[in-house]
N, C-alpha and C. Protein backbone atom coordinates (compact mmCIF):
# COMPACT_ATOMS: atom_id res chain seq x y z
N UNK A 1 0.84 -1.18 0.00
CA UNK A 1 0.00 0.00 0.00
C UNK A 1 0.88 1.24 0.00
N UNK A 2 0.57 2.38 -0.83
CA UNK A 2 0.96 3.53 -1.04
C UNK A 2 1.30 4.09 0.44
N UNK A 3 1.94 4.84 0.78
CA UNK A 3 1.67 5.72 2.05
C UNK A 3 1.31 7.23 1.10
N UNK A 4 1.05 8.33 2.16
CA UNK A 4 0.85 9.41 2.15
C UNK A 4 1.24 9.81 3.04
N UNK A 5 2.18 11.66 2.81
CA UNK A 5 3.08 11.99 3.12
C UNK A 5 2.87 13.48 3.01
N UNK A 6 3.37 13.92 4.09
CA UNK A 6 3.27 15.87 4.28
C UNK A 6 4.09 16.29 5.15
N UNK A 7 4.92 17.06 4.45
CA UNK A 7 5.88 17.82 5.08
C UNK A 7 5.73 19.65 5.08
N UNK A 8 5.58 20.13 6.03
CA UNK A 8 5.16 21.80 6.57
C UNK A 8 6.50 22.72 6.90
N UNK A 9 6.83 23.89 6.52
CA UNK A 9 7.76 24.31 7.37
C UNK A 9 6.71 25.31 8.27
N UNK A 10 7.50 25.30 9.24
CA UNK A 10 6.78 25.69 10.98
C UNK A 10 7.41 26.27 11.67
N UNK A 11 6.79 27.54 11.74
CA UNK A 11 7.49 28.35 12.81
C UNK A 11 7.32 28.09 14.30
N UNK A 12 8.91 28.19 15.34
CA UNK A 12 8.29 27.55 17.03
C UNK A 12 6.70 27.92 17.56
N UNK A 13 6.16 28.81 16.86
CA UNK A 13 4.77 29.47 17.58
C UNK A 13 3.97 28.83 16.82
N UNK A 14 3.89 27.92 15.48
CA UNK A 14 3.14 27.13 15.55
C UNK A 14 2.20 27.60 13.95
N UNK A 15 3.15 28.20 13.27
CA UNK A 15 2.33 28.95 12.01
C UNK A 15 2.89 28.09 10.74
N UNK A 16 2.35 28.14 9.93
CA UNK A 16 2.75 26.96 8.54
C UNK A 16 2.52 27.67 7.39
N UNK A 17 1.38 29.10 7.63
CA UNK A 17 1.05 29.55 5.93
C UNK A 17 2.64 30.66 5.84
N UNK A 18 2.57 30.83 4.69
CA UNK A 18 3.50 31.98 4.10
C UNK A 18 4.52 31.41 5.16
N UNK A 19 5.35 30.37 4.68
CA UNK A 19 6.75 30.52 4.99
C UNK A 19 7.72 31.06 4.41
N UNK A 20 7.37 31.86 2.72
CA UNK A 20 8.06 32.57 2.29
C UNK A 20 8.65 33.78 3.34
N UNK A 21 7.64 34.48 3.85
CA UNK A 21 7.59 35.26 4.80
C UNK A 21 9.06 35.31 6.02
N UNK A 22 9.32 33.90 6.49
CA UNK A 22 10.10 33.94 7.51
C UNK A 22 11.11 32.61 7.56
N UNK A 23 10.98 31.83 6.69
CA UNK A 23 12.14 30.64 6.60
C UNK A 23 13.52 30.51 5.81
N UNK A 24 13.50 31.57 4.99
CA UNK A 24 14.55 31.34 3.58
C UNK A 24 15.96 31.54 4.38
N UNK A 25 15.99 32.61 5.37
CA UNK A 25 17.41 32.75 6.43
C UNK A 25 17.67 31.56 6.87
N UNK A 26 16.80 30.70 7.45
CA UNK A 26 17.28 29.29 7.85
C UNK A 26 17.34 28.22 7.21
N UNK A 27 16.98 28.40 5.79
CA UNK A 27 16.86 26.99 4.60
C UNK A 27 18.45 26.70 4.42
N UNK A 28 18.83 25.39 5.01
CA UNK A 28 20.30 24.92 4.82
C UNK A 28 20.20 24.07 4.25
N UNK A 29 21.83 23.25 3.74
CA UNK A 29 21.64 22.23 2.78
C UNK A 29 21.39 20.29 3.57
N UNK A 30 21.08 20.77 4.69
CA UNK A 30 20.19 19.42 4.95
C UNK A 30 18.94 19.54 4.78
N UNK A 31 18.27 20.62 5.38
CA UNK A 31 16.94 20.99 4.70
C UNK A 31 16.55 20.79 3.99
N UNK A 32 17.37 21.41 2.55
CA UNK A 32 17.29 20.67 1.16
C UNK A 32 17.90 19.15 0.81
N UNK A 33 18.55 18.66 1.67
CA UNK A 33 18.61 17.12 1.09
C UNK A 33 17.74 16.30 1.76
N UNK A 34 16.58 16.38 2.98
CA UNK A 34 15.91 16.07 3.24
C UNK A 34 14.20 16.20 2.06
N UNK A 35 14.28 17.26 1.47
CA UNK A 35 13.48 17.82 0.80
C UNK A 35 13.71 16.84 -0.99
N UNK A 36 15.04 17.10 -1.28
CA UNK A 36 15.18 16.20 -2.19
C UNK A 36 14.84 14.83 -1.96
N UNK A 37 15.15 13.86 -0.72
CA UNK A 37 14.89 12.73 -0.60
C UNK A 37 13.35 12.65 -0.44
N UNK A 38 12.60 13.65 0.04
CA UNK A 38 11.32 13.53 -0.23
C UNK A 38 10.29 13.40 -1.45
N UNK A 39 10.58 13.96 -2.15
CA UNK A 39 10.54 14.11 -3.84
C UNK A 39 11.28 13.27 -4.71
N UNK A 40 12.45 12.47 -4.21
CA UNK A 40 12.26 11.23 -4.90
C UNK A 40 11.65 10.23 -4.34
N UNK A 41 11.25 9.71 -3.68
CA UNK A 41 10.24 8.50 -2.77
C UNK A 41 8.78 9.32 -3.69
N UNK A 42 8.46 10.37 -4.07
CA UNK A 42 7.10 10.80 -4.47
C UNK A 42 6.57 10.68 -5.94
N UNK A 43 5.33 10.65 -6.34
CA UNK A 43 5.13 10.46 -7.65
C UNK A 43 3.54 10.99 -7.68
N UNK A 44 3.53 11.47 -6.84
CA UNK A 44 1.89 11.85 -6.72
C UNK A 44 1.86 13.47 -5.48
N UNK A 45 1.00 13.93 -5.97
CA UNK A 45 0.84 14.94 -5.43
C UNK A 45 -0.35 15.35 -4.99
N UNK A 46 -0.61 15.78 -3.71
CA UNK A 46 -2.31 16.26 -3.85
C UNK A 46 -2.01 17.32 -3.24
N UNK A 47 -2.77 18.48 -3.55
CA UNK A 47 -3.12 19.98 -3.76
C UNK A 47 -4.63 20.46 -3.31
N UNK A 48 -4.59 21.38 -2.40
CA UNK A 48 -6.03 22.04 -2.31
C UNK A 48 -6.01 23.24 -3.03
N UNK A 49 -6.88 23.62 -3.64
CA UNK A 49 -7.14 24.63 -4.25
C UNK A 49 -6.47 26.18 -3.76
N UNK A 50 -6.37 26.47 -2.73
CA UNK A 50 -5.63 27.51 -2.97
C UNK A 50 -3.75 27.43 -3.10
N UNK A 51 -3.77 26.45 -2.46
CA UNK A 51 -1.84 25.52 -2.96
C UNK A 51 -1.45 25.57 -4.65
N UNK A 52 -3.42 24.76 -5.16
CA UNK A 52 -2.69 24.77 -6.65
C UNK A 52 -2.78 26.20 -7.10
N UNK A 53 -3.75 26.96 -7.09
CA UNK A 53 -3.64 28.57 -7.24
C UNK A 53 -2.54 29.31 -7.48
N UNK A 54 -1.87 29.23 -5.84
CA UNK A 54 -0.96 30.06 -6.11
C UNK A 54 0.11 29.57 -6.61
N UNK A 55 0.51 28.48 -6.58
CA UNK A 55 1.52 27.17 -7.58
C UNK A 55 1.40 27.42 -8.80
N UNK A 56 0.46 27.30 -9.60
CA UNK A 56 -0.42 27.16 -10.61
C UNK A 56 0.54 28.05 -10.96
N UNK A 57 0.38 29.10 -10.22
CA UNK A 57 1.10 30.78 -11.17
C UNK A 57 2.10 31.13 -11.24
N UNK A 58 3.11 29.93 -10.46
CA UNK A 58 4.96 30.63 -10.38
C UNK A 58 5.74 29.33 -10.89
N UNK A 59 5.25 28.03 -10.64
CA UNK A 59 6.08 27.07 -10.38
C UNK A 59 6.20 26.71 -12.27
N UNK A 60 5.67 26.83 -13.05
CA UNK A 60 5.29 26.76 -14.59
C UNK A 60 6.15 27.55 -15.24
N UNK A 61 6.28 28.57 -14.76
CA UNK A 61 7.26 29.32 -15.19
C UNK A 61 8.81 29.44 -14.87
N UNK A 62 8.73 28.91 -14.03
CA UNK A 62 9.89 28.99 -13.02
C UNK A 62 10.94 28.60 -13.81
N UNK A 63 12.42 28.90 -13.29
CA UNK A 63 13.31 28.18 -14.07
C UNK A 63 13.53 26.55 -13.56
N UNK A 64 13.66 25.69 -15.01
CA UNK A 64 13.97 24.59 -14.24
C UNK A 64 15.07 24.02 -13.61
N UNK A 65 16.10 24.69 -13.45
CA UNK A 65 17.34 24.79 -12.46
C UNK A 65 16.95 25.00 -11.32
N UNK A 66 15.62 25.36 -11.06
CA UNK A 66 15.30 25.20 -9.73
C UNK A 66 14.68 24.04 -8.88
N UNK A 67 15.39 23.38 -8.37
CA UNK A 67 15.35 21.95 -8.26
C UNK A 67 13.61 21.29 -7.81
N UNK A 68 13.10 22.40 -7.11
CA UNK A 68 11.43 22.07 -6.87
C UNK A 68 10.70 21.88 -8.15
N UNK A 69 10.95 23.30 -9.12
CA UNK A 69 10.34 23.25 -10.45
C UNK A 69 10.51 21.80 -11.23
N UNK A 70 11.60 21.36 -11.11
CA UNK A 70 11.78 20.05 -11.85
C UNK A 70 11.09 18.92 -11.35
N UNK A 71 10.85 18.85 -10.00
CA UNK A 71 10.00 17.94 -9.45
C UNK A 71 8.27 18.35 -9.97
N UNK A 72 7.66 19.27 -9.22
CA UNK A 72 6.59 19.61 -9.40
C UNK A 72 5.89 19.94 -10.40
N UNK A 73 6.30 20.49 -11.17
CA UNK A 73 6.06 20.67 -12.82
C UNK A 73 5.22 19.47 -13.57
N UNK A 74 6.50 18.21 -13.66
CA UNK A 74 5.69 17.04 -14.38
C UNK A 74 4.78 16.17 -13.29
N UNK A 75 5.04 16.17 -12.36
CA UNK A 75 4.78 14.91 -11.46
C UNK A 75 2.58 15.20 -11.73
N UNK A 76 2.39 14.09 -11.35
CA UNK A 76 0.79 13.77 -11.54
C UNK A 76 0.31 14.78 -10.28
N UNK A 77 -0.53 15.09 -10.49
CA UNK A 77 -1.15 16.47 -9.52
C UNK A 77 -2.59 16.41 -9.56
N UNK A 78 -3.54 16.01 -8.14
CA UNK A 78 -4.93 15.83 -7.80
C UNK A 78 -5.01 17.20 -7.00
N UNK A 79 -6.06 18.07 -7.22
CA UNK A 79 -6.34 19.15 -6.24
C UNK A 79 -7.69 18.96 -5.93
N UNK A 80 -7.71 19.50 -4.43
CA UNK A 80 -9.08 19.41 -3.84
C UNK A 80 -9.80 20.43 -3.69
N UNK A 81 -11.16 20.48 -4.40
CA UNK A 81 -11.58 21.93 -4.59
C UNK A 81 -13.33 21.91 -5.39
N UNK A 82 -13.34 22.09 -4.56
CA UNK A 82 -15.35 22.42 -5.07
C UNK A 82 -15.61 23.90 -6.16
N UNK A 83 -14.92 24.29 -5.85
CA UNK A 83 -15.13 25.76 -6.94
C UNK A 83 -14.10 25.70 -8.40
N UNK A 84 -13.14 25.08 -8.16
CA UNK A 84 -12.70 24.79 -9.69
C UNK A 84 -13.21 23.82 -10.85
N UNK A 85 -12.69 23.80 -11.83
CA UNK A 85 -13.45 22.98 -12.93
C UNK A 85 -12.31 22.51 -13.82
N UNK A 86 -12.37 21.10 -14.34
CA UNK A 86 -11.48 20.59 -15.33
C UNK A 86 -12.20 21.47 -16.41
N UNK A 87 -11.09 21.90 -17.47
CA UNK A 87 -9.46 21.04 -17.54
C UNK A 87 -8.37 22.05 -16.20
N UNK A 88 -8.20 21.88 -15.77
CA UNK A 88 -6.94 22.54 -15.09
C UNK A 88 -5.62 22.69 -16.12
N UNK A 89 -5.33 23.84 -16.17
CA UNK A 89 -4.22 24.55 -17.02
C UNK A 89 -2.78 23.96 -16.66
N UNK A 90 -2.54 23.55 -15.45
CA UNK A 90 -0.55 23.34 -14.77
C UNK A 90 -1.28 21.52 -15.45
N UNK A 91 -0.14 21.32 -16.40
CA UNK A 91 0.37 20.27 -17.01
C UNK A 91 0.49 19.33 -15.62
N UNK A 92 -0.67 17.96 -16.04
CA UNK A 92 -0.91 16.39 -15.01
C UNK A 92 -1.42 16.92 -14.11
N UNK A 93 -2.37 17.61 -14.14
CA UNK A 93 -3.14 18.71 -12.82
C UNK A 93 -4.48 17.81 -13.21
N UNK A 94 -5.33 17.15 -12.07
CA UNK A 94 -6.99 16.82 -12.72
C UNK A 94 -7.20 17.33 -10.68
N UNK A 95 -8.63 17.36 -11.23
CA UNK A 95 -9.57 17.12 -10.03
C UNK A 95 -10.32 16.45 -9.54
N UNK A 96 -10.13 15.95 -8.25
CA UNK A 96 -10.49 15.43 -7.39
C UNK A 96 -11.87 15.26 -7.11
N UNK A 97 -12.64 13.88 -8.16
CA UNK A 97 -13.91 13.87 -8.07
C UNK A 97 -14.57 12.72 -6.70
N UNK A 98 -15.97 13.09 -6.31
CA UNK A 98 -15.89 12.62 -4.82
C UNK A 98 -15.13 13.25 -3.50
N UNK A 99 -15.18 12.45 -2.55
CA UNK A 99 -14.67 13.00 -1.33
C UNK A 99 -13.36 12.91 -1.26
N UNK A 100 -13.14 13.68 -0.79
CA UNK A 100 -11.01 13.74 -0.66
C UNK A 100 -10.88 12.07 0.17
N UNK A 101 -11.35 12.00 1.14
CA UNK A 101 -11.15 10.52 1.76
C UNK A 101 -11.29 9.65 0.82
N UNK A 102 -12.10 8.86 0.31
CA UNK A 102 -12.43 7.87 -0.70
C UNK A 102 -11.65 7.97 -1.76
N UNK A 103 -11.41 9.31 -2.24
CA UNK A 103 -10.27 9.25 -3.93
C UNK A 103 -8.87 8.68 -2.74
N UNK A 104 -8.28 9.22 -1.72
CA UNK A 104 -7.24 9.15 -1.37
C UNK A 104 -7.08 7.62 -0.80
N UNK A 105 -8.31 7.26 -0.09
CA UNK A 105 -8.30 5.75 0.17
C UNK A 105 -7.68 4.86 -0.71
N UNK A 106 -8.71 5.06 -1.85
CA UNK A 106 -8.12 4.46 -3.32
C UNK A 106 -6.57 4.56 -4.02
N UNK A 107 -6.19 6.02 -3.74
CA UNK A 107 -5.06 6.21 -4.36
C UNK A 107 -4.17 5.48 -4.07
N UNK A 108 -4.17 5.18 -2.10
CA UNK A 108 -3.57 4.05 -1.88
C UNK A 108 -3.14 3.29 -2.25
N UNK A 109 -4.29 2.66 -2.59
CA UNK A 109 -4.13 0.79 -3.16
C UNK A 109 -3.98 1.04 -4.58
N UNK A 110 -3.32 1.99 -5.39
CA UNK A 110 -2.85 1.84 -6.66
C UNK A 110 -1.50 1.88 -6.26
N UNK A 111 -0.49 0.94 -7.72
CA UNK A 111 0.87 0.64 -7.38
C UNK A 111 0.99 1.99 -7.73
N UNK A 112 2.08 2.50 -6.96
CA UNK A 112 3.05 3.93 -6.86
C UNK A 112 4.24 3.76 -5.69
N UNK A 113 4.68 5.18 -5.80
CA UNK A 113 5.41 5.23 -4.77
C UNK A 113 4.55 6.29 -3.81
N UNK A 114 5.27 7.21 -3.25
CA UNK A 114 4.79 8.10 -2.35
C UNK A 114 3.82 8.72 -2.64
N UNK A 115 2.67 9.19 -1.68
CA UNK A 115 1.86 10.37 -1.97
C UNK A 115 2.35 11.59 -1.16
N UNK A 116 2.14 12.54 -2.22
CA UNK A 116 3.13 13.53 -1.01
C UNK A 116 1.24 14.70 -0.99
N UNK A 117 1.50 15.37 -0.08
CA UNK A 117 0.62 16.40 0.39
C UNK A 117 1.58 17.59 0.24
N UNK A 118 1.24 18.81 0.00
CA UNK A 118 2.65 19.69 -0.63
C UNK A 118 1.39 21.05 -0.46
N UNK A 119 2.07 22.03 0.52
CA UNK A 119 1.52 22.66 1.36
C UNK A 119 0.16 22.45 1.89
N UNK A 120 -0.82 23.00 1.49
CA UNK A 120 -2.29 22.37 1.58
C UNK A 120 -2.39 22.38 2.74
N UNK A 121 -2.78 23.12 4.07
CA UNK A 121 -2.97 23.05 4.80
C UNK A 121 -3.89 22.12 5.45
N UNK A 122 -5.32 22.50 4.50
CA UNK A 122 -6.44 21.83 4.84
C UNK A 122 -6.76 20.59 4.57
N UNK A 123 -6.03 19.86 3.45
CA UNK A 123 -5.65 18.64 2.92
C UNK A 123 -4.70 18.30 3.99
N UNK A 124 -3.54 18.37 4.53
CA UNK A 124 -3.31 17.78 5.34
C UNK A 124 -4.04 17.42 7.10
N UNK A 125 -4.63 18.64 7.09
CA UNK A 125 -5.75 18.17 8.12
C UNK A 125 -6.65 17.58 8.31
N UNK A 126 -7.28 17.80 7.15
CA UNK A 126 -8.33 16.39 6.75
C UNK A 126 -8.21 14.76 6.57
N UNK A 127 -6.69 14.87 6.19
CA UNK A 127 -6.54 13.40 6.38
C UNK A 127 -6.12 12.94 7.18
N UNK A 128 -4.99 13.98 7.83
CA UNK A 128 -4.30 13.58 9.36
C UNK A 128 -5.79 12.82 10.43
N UNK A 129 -6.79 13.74 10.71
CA UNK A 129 -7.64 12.93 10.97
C UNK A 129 -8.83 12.75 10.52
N UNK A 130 -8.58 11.88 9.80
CA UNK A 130 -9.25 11.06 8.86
C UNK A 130 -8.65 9.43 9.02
N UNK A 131 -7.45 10.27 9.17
CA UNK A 131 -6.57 8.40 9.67
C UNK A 131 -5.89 8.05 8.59
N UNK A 132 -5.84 8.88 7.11
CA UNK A 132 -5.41 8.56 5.94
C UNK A 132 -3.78 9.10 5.69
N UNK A 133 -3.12 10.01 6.83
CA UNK A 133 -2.17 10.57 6.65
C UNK A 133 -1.29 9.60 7.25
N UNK A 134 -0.21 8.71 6.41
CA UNK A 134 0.53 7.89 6.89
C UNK A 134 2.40 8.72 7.85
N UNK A 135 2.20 9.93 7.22
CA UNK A 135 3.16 10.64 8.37
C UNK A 135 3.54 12.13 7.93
N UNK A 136 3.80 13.06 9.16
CA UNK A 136 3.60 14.36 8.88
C UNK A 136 4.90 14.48 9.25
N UNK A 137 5.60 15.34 8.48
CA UNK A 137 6.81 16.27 8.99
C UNK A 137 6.78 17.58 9.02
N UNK A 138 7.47 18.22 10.03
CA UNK A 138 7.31 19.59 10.77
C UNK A 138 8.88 19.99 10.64
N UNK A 139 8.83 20.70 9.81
CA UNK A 139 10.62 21.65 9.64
C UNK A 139 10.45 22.71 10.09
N UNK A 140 10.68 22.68 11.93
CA UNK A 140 10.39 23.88 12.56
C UNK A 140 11.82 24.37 12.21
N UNK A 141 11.46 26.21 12.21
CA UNK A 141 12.42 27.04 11.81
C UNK A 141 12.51 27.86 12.98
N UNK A 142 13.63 28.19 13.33
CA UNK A 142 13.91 28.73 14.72
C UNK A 142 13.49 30.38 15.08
N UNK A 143 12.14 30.39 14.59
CA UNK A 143 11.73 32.01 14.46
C UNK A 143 10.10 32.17 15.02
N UNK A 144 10.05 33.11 15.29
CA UNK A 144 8.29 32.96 16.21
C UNK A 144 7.53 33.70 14.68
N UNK A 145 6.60 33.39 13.89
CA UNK A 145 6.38 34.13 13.08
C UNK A 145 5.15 35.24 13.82
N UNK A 146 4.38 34.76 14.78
CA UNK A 146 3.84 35.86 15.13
C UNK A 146 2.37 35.68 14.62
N UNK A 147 2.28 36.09 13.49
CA UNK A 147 0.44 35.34 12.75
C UNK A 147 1.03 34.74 11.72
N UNK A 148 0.09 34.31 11.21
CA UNK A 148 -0.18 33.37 10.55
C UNK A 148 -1.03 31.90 10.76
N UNK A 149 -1.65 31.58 9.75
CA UNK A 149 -2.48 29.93 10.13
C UNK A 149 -1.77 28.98 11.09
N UNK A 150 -2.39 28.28 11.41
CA UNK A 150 -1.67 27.33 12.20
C UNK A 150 -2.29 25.80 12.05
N UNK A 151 -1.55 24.93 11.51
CA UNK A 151 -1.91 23.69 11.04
C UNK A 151 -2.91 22.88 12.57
N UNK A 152 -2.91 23.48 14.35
CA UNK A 152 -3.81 22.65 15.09
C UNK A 152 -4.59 24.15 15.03
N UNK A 153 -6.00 23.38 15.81
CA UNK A 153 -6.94 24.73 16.14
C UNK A 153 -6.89 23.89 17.44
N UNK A 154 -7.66 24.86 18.49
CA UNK A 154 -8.10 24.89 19.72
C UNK A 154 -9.29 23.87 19.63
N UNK A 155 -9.77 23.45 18.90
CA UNK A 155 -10.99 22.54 19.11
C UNK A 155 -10.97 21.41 18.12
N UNK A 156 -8.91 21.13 17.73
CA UNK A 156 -9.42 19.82 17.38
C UNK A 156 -9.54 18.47 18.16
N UNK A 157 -9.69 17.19 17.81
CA UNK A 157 -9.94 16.26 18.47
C UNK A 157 -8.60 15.80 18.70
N UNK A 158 -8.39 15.07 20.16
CA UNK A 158 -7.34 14.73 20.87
C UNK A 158 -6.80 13.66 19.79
N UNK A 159 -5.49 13.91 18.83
CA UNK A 159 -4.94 12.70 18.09
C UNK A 159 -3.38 12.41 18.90
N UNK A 160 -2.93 11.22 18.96
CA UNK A 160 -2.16 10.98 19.42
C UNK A 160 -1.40 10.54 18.35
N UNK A 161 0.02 11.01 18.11
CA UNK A 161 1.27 10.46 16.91
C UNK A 161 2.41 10.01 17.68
N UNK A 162 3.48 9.29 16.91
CA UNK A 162 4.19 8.82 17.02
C UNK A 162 5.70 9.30 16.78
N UNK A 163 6.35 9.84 17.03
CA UNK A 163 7.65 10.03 16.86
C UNK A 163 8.33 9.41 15.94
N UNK A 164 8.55 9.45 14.52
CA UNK A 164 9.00 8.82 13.77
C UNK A 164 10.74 8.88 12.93
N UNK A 165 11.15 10.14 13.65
CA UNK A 165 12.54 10.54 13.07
C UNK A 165 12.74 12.18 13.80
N UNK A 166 13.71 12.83 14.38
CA UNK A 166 13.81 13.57 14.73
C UNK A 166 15.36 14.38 14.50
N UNK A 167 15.63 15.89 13.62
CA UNK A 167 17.08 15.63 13.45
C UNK A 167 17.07 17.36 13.50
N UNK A 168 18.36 17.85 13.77
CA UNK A 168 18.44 19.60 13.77
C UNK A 168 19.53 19.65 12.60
N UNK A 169 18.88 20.60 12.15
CA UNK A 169 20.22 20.96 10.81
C UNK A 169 21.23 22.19 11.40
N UNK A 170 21.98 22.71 10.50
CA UNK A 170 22.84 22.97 10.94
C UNK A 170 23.00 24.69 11.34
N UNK A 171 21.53 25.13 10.86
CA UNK A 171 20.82 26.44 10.76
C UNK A 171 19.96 26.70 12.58
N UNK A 172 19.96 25.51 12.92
CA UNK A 172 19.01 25.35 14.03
C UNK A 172 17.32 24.78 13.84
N UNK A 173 17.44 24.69 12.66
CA UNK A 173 15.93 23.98 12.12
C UNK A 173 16.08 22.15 12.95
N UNK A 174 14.41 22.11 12.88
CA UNK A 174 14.54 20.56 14.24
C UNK A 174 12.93 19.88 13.30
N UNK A 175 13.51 19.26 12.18
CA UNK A 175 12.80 18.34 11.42
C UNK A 175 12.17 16.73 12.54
N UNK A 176 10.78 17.16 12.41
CA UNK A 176 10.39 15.76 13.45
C UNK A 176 8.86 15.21 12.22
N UNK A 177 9.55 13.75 12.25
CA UNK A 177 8.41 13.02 11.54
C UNK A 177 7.44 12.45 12.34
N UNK A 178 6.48 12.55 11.97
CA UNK A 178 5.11 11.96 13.16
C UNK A 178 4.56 11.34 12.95
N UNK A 179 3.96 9.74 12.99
CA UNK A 179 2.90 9.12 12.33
C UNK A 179 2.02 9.00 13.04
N UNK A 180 0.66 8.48 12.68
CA UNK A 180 -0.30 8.24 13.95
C UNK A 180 -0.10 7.16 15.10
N UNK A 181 -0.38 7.22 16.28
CA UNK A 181 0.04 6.38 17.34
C UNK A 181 -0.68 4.59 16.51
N UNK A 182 0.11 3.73 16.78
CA UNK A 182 -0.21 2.21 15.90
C UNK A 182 0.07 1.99 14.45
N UNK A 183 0.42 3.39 14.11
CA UNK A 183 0.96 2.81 12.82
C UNK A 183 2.25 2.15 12.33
């Protein structure tokens, strides 16, 4: 069975949107070889609608010397989204017909390699509990961002994870993988 896979960068206070905003001072080259090893284990991608949005509009253009662009560009791409409509314009982009649980259940049990989750806040929350998220990584960056979203709310349900890998780069960033408790 496929796993599914999401990795966030995270500020210590607990924020995940616009890491453009406050991570690029601490992006070192374990960071990025952790990031590369993630993207090769991957071959699938799922996207919520405002991820593919704003993706949609930089990563296409981008140069492909930029080692993300070369990944993300071709790779197969599902976005989750009630207000968009096929055809989707970013090349191996379709949408996600049915419930995000049930397409992703399925996606599972097709031969692949990784499913990766690639920002998507709300996609990764939905499956985290849902029970479908086989493990989350958190590349906390050693900075309080102050606002911004924050991947828990105050009223979600008590989930318990697992400690699955834990490492500090050399910037002070403290990469921790989490799976659900029994997996």
């Amino acid at each position: 069975m496929r796993k599914v896979t999401a990795g966030l960068f995270h500020s210590v206070d607990g924020v995940v949107s616009e890491p453009n905003l406050w991570q690029f001072d601490s992006f070192d080259e374990e960071l990025g070889q952790g990031m590369t090893a993630f993207m090769e284990r991957s071959d699938t991608v799922l996207l919520g609608r405002v991820s593919y949005q704003e993706w949609a509009g930089y990563w296409p253009n981008a140069s492909v010397d930029e080692d993300f662009a070369g990944f993300i560009n071709p790779v197969q791409k599902y976005v989750a989204s009630r207000s968009l409509a096929e055809p989707l314009e970013w090349q191996n982009s379709h949408l996600i017909e049915g419930s995000l649980e049930g397409f992703v259940a399925g996606l599972k049990q097709r031969d692949g390699g990784e499913i990766a989750v690639c920002g998507s806040i709300s996609v990764v929350r939905q499956l985290l509990f849902a029970g479908l998220l086989d493990s989350l990584t958190l590349m906390t960056h050693p900075v309080v961002a102050g606002r911004g979203r924050r991947l828990f709310e105050t009223d979600d349900p008590v989930t318990r994870l697992s400690l699955q890998d834990q490492y500090r780069t050399s910037k002070g960033n403290v990469i921790s993988t989490y799976g659900l408790l029994g997996e």
